[in-house]
N, C-alpha and C. Protein backbone atom coordinates (compact mmCIF):
# COMPACT_ATOMS: atom_id res chain seq x y z
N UNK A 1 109.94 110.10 117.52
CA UNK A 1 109.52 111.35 118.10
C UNK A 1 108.91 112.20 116.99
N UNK A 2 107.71 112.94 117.03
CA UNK A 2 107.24 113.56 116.37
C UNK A 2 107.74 115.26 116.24
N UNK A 3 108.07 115.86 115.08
CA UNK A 3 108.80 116.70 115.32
C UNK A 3 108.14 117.64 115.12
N UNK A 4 107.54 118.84 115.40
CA UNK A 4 106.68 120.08 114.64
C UNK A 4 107.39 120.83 114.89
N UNK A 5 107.09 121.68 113.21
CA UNK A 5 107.99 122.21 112.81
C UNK A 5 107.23 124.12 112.80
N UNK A 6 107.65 124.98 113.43
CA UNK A 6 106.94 126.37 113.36
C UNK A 6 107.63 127.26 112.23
N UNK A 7 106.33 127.67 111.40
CA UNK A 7 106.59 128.22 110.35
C UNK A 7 106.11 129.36 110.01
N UNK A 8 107.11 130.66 109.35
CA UNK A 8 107.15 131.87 109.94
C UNK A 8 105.59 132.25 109.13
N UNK A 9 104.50 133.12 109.50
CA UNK A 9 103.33 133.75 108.88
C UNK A 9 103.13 134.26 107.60
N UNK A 10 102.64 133.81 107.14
CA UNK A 10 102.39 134.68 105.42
C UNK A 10 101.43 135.78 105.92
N UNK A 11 102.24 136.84 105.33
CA UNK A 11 101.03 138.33 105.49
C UNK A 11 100.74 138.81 104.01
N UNK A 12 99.75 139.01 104.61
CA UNK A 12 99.06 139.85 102.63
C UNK A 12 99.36 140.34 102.34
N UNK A 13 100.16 141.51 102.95
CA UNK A 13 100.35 142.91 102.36
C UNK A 13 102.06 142.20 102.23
N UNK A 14 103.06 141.40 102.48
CA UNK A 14 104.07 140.66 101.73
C UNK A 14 103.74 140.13 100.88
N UNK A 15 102.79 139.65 100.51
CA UNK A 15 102.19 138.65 99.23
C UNK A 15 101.90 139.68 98.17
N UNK A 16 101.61 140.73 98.48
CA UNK A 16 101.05 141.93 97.44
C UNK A 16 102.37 142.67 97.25
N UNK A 17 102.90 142.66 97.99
CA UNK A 17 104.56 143.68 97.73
C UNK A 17 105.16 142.33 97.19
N UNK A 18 105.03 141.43 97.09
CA UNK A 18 106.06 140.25 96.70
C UNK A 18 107.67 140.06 96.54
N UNK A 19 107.58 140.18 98.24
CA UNK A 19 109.49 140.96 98.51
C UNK A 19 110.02 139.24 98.65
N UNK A 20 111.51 139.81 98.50
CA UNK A 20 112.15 138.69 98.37
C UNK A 20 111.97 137.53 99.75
N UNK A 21 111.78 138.33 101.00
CA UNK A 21 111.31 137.36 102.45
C UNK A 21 110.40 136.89 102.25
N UNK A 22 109.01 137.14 101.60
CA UNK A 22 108.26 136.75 101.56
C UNK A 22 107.94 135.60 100.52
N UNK A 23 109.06 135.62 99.83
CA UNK A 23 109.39 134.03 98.25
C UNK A 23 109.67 133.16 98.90
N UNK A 24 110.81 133.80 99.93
CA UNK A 24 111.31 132.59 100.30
C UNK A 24 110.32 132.33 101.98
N UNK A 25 110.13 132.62 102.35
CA UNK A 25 108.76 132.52 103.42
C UNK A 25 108.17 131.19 102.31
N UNK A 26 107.36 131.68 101.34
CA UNK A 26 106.87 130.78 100.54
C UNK A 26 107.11 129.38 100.35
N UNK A 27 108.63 129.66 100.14
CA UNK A 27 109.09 128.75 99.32
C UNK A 27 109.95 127.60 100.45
N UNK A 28 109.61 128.18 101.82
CA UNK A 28 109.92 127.22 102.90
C UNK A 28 108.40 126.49 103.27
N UNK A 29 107.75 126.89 103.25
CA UNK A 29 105.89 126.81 103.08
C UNK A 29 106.17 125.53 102.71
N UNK A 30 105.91 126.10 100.62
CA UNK A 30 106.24 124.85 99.60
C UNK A 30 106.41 123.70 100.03
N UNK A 31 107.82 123.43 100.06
CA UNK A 31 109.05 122.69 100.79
C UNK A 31 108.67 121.86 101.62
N UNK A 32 108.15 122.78 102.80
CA UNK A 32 107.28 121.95 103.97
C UNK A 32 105.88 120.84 103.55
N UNK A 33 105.47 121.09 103.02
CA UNK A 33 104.21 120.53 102.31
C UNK A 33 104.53 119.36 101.48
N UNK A 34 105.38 120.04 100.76
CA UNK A 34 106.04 118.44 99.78
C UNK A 34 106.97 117.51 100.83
N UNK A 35 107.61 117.93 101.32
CA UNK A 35 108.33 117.16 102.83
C UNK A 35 107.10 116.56 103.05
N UNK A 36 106.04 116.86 103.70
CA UNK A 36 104.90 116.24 104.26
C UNK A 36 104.08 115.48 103.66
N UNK A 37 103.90 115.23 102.48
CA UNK A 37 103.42 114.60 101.58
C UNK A 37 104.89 113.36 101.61
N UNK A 38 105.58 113.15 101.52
CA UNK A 38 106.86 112.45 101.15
C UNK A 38 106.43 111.51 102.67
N UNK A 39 107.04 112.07 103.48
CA UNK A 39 106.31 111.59 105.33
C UNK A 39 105.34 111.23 105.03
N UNK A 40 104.50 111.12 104.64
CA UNK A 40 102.72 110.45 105.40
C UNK A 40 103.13 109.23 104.31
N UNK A 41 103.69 109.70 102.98
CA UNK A 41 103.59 107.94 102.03
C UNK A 41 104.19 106.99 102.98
N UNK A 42 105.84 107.82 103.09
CA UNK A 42 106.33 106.76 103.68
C UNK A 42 105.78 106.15 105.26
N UNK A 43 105.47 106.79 106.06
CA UNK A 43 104.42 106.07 107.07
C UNK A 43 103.43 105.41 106.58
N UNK A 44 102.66 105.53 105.46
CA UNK A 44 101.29 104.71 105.09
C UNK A 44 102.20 103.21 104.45
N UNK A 45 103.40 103.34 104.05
CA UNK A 45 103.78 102.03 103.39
C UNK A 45 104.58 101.55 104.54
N UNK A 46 105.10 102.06 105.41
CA UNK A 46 105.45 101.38 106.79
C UNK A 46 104.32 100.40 107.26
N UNK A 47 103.19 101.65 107.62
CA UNK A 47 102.12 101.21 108.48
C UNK A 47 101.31 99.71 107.58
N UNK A 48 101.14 99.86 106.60
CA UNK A 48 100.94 98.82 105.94
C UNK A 48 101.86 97.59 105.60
N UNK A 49 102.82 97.83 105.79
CA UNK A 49 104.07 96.42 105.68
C UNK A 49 103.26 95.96 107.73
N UNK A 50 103.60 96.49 108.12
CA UNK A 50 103.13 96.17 109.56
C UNK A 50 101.97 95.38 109.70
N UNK A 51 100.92 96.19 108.99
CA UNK A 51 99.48 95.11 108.95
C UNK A 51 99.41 94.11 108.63
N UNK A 52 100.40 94.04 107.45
CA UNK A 52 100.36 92.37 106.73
C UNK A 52 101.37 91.72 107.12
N UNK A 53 102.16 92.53 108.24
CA UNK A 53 102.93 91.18 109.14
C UNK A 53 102.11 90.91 109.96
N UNK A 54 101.32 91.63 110.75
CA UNK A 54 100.21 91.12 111.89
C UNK A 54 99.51 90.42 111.57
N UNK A 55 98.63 90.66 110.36
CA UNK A 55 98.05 89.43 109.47
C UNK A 55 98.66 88.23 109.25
N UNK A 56 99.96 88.19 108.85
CA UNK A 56 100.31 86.78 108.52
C UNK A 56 101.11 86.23 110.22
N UNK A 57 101.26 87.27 111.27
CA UNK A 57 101.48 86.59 112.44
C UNK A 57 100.03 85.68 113.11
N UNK A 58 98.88 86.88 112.77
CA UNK A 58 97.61 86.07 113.41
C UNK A 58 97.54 84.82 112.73
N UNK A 59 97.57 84.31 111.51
CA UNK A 59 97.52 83.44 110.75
C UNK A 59 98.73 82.64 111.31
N UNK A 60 99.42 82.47 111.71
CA UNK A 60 100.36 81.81 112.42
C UNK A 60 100.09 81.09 113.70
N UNK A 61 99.59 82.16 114.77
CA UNK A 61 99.49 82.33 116.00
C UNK A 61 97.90 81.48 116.17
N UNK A 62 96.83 81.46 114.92
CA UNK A 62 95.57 80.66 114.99
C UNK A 62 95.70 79.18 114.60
N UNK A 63 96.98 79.09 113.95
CA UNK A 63 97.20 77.64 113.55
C UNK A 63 97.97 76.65 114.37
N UNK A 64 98.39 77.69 115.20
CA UNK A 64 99.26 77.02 116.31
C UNK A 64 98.24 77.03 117.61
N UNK A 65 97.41 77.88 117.89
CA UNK A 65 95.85 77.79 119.17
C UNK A 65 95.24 76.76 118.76
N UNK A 66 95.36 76.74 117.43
CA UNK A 66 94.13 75.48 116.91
C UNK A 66 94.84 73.56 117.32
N UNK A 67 96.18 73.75 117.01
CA UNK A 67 97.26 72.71 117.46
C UNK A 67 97.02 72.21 119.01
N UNK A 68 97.40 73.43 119.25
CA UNK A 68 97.35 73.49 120.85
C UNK A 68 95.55 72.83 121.72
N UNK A 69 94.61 73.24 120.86
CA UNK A 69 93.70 73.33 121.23
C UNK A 69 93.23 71.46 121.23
N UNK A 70 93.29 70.92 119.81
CA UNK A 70 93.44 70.37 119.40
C UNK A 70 94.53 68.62 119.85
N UNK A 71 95.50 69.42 120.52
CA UNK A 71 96.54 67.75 120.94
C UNK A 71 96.05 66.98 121.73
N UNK A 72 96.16 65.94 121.66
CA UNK A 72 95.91 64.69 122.23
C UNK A 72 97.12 63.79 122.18
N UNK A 73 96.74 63.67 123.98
CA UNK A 73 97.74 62.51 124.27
C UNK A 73 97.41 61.48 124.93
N UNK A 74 97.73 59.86 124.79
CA UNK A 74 97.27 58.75 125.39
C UNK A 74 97.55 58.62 127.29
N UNK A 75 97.16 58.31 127.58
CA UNK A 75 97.55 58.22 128.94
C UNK A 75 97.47 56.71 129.93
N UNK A 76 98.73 55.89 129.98
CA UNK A 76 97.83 54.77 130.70
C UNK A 76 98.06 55.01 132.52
N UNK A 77 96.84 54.64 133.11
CA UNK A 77 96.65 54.90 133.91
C UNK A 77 96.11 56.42 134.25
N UNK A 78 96.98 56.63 135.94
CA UNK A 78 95.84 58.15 136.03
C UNK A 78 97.22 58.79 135.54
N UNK A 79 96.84 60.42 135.38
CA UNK A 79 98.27 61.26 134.82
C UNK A 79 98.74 61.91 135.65
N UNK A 80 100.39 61.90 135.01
CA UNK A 80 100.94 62.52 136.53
C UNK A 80 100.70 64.38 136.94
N UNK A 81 101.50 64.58 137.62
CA UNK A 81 101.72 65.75 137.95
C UNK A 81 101.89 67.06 137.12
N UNK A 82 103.20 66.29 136.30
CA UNK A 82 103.70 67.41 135.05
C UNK A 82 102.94 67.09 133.98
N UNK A 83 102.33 65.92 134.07
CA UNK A 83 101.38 65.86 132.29
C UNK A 83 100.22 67.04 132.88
N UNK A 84 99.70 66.96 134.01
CA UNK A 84 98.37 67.78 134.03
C UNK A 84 99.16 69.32 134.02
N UNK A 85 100.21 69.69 134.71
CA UNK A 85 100.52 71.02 134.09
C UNK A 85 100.74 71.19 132.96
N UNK A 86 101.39 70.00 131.91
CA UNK A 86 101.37 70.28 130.79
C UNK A 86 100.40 70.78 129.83
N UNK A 87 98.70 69.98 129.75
CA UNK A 87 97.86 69.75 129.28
C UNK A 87 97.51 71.94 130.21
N UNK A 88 97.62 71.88 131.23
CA UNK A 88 97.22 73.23 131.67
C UNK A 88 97.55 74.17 131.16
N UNK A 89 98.64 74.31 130.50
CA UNK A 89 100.25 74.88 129.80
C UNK A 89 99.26 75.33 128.49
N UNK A 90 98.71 74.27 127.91
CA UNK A 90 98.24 74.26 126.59
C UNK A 90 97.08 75.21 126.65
N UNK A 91 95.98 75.00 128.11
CA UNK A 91 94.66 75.34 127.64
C UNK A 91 95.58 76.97 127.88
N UNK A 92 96.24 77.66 128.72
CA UNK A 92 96.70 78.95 128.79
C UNK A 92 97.29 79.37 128.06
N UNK A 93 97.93 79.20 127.12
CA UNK A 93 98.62 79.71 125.75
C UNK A 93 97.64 79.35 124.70
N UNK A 94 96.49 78.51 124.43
CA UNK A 94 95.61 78.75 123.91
C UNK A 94 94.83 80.15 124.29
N UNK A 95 94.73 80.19 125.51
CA UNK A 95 93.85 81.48 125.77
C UNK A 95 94.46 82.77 125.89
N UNK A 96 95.69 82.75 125.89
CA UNK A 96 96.27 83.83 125.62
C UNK A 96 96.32 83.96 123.85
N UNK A 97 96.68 83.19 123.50
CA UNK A 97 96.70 83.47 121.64
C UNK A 97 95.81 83.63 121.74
N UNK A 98 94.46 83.83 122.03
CA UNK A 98 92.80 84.61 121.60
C UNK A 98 92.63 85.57 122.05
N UNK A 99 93.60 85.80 123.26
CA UNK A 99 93.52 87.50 123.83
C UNK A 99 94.28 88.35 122.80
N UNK A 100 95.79 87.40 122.08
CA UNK A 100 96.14 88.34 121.29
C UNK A 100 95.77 88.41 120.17
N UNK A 101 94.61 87.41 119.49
CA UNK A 101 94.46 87.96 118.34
C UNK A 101 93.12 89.01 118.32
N UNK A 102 92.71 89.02 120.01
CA UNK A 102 91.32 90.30 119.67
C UNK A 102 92.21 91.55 119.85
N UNK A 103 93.08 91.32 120.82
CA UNK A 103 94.23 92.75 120.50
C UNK A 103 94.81 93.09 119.30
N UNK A 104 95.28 91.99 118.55
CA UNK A 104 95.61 91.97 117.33
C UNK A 104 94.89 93.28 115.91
N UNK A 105 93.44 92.54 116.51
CA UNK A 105 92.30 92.52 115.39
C UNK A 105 91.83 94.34 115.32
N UNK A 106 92.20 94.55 116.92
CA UNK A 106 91.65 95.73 117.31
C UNK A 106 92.48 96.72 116.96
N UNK A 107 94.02 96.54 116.68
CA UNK A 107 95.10 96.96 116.61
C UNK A 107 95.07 97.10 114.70
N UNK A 108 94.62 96.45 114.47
CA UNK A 108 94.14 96.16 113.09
C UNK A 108 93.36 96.92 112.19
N UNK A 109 92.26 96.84 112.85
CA UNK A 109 91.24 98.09 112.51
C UNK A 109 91.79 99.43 112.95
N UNK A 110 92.36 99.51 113.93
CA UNK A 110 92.54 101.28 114.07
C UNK A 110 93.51 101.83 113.31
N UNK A 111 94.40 100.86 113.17
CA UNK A 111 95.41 101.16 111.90
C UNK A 111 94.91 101.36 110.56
N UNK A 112 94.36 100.21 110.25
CA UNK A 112 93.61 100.71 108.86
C UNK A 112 92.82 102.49 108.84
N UNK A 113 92.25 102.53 109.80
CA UNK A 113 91.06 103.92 110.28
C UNK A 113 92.00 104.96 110.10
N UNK A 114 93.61 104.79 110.96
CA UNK A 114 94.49 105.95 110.55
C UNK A 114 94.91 105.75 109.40
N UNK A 115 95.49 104.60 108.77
CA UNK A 115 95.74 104.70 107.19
C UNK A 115 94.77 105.33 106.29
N UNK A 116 93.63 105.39 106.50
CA UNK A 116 92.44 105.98 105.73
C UNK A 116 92.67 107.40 106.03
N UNK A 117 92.86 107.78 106.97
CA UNK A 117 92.86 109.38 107.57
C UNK A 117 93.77 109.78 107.21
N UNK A 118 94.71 109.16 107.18
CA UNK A 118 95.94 109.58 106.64
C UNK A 118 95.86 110.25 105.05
N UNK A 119 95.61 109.09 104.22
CA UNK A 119 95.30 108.82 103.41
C UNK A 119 94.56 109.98 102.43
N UNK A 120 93.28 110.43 103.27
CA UNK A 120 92.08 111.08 102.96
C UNK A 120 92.55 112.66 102.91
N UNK A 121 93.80 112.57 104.05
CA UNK A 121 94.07 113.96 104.17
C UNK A 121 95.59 114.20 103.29
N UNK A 122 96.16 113.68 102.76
CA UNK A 122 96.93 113.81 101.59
C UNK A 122 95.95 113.75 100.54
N UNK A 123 95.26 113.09 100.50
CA UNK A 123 94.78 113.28 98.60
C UNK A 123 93.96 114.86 98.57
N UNK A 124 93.03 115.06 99.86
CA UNK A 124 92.26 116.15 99.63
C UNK A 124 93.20 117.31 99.94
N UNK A 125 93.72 117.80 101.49
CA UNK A 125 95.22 118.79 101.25
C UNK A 125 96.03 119.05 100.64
N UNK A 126 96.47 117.70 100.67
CA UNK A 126 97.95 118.34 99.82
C UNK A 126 97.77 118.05 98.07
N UNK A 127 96.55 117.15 97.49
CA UNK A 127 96.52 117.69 96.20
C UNK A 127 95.89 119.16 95.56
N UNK A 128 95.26 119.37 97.09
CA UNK A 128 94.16 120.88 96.69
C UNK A 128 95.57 121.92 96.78
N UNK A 129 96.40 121.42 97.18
CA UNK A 129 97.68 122.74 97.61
C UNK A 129 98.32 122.65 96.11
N UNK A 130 98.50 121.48 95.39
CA UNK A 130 99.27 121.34 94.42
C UNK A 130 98.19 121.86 93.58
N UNK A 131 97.07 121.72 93.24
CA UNK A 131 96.12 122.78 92.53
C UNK A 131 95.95 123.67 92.74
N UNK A 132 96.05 124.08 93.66
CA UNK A 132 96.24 126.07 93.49
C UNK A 132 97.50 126.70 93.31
N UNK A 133 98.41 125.52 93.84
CA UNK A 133 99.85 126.34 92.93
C UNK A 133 100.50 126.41 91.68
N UNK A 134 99.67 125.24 91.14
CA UNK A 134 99.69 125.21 89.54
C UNK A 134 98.70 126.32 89.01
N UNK A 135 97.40 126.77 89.71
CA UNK A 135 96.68 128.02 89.33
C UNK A 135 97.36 128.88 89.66
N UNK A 136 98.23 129.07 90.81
CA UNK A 136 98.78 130.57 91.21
C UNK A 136 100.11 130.61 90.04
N UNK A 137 100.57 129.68 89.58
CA UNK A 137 101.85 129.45 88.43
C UNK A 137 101.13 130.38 87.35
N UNK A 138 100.22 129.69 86.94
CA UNK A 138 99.66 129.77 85.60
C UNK A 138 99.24 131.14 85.73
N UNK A 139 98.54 131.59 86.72
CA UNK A 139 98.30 133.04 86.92
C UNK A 139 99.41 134.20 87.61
N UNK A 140 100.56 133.60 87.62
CA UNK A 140 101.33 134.29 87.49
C UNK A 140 102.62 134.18 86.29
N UNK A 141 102.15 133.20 85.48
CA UNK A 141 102.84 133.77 83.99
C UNK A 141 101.88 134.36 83.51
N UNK A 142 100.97 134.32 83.11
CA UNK A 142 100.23 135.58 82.86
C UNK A 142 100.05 136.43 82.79
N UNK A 143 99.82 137.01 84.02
CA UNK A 143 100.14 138.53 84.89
C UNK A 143 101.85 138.96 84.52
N UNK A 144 103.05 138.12 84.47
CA UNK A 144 104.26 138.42 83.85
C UNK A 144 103.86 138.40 82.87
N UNK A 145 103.36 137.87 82.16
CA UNK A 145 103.74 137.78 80.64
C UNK A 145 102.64 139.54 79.91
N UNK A 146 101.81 139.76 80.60
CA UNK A 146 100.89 140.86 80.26
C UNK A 146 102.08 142.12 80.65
N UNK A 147 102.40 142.33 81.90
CA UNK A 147 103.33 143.01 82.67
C UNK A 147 104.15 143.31 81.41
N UNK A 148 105.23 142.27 80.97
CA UNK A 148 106.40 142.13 79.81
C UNK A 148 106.22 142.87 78.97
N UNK A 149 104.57 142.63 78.50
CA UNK A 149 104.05 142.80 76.94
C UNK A 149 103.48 144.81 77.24
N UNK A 150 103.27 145.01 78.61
CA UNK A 150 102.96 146.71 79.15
C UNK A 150 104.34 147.12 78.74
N UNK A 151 105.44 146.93 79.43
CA UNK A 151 106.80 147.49 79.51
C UNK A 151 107.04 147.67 78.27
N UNK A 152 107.13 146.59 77.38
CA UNK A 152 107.70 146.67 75.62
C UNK A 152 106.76 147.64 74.95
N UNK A 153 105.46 147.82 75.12
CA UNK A 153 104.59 148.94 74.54
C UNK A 153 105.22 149.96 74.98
N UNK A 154 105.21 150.84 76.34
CA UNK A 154 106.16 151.93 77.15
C UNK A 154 107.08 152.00 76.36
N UNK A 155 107.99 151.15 76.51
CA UNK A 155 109.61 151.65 75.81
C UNK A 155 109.01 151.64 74.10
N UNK A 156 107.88 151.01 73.68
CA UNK A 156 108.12 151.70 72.29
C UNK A 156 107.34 152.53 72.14
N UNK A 157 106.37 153.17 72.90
CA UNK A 157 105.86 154.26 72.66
C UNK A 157 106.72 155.52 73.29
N UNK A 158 107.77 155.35 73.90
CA UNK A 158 108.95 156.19 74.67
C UNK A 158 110.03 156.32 73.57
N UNK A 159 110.07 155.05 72.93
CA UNK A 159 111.25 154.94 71.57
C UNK A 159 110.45 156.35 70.27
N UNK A 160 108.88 156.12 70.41
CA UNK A 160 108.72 156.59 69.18
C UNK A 160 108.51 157.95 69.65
N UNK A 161 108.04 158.32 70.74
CA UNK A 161 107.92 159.92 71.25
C UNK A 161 109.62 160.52 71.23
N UNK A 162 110.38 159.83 71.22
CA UNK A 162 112.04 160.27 71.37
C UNK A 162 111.96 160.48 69.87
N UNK A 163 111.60 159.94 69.26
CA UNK A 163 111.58 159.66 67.77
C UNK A 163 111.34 160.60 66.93
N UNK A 164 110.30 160.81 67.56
CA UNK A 164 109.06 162.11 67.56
C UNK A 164 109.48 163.54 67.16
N UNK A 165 110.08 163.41 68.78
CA UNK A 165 110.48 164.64 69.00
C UNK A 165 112.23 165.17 68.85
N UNK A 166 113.13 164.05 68.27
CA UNK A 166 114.09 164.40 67.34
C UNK A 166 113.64 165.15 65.87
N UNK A 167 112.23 164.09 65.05
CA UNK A 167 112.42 164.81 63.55
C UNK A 167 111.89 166.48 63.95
N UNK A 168 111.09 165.91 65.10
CA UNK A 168 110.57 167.77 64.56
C UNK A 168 111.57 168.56 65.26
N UNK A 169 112.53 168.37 66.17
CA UNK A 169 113.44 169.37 66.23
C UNK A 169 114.37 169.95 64.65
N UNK A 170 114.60 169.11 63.88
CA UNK A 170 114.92 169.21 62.71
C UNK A 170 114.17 170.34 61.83
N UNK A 171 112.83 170.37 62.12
CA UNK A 171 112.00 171.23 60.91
C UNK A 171 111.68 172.57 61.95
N UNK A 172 111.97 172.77 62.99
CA UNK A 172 112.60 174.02 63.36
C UNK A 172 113.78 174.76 63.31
């Protein structure tokens, strides 16, 4: 069963106040994304163990049509009843193994088409998500680290105006 999952709105003006609902808003976001990235591998290595069992079933299932296709049996005289259903037996499970390997084949290709889609949309989404949150990281030590380096100027230009204005109380 496919489960979707509803996830609460990022608003701008939370992203600009950068309140604590809105981190963790985020940081269920995050979470979700790397969850989803984790899901699509493991379906693409499912979906692919699957292909190359269908592959090595068609490869099975053509060597045994080809058998089938293929047997010969002596007959003296005319043949009976159950040999001709038998021989009938053969040409219909021959022709069914060719119905299933165009079902097979078809089943084959569309899988691959979603493995690609799949595929296409993890590397381009979810690595473009992991690149802008390594830019939004990096630009937000930054912006802290500038912030840090404002505050420590303040308190020492607050240290030296206190400073200041102790000596010259003195020389009054």
């Amino acid at each position: 069963m496919v489960v979707i999952l509803k996830l609460d709105h990022l608003e701008y003006k939370e992203a600009i106040l950068d309140s604590p609902e809105f981190r963790e808003k985020l940081k269920k976001h995050e979470k979700h994304i790397v969850d989803t990235n984790k899901n699509i591998k493991n379906l693409l290595k499912k979906f692919e163990d699957v292909l190359n069992a269908s592959n090595e079933l068609q490869i099975a299932q053509d060597s045994l049509a080809a058998s089938l296709k293929d047997f010969q049996l002596g007959f003296v005289g005319e043949m009976s009843e159950e040999e001709t259903d038998l021989f009938e037996s053969f040409e219909c499970t021959y022709s069914l193994f060719h119905e299933m390997k165009e079902f097979s084949n078809k089943m084959i290709n569309t899988g691959q088409k979603l493995i690609k889609q799949m595929n296409d949309f993890r590397r381009v989404k979810i690595d473009q998500f992991k690149e802008k949150k390594k830019e939004y990281e990096r630009q937000n030590i930054k912006y802290s680290t500038a912030l840090e380096k404002y505050l420590q100027s303040s308190q020492n230009l607050k240290k030296e105006r206190t400073a200041d204005e102790h000596s010259t109380d003195f020389f009054f």
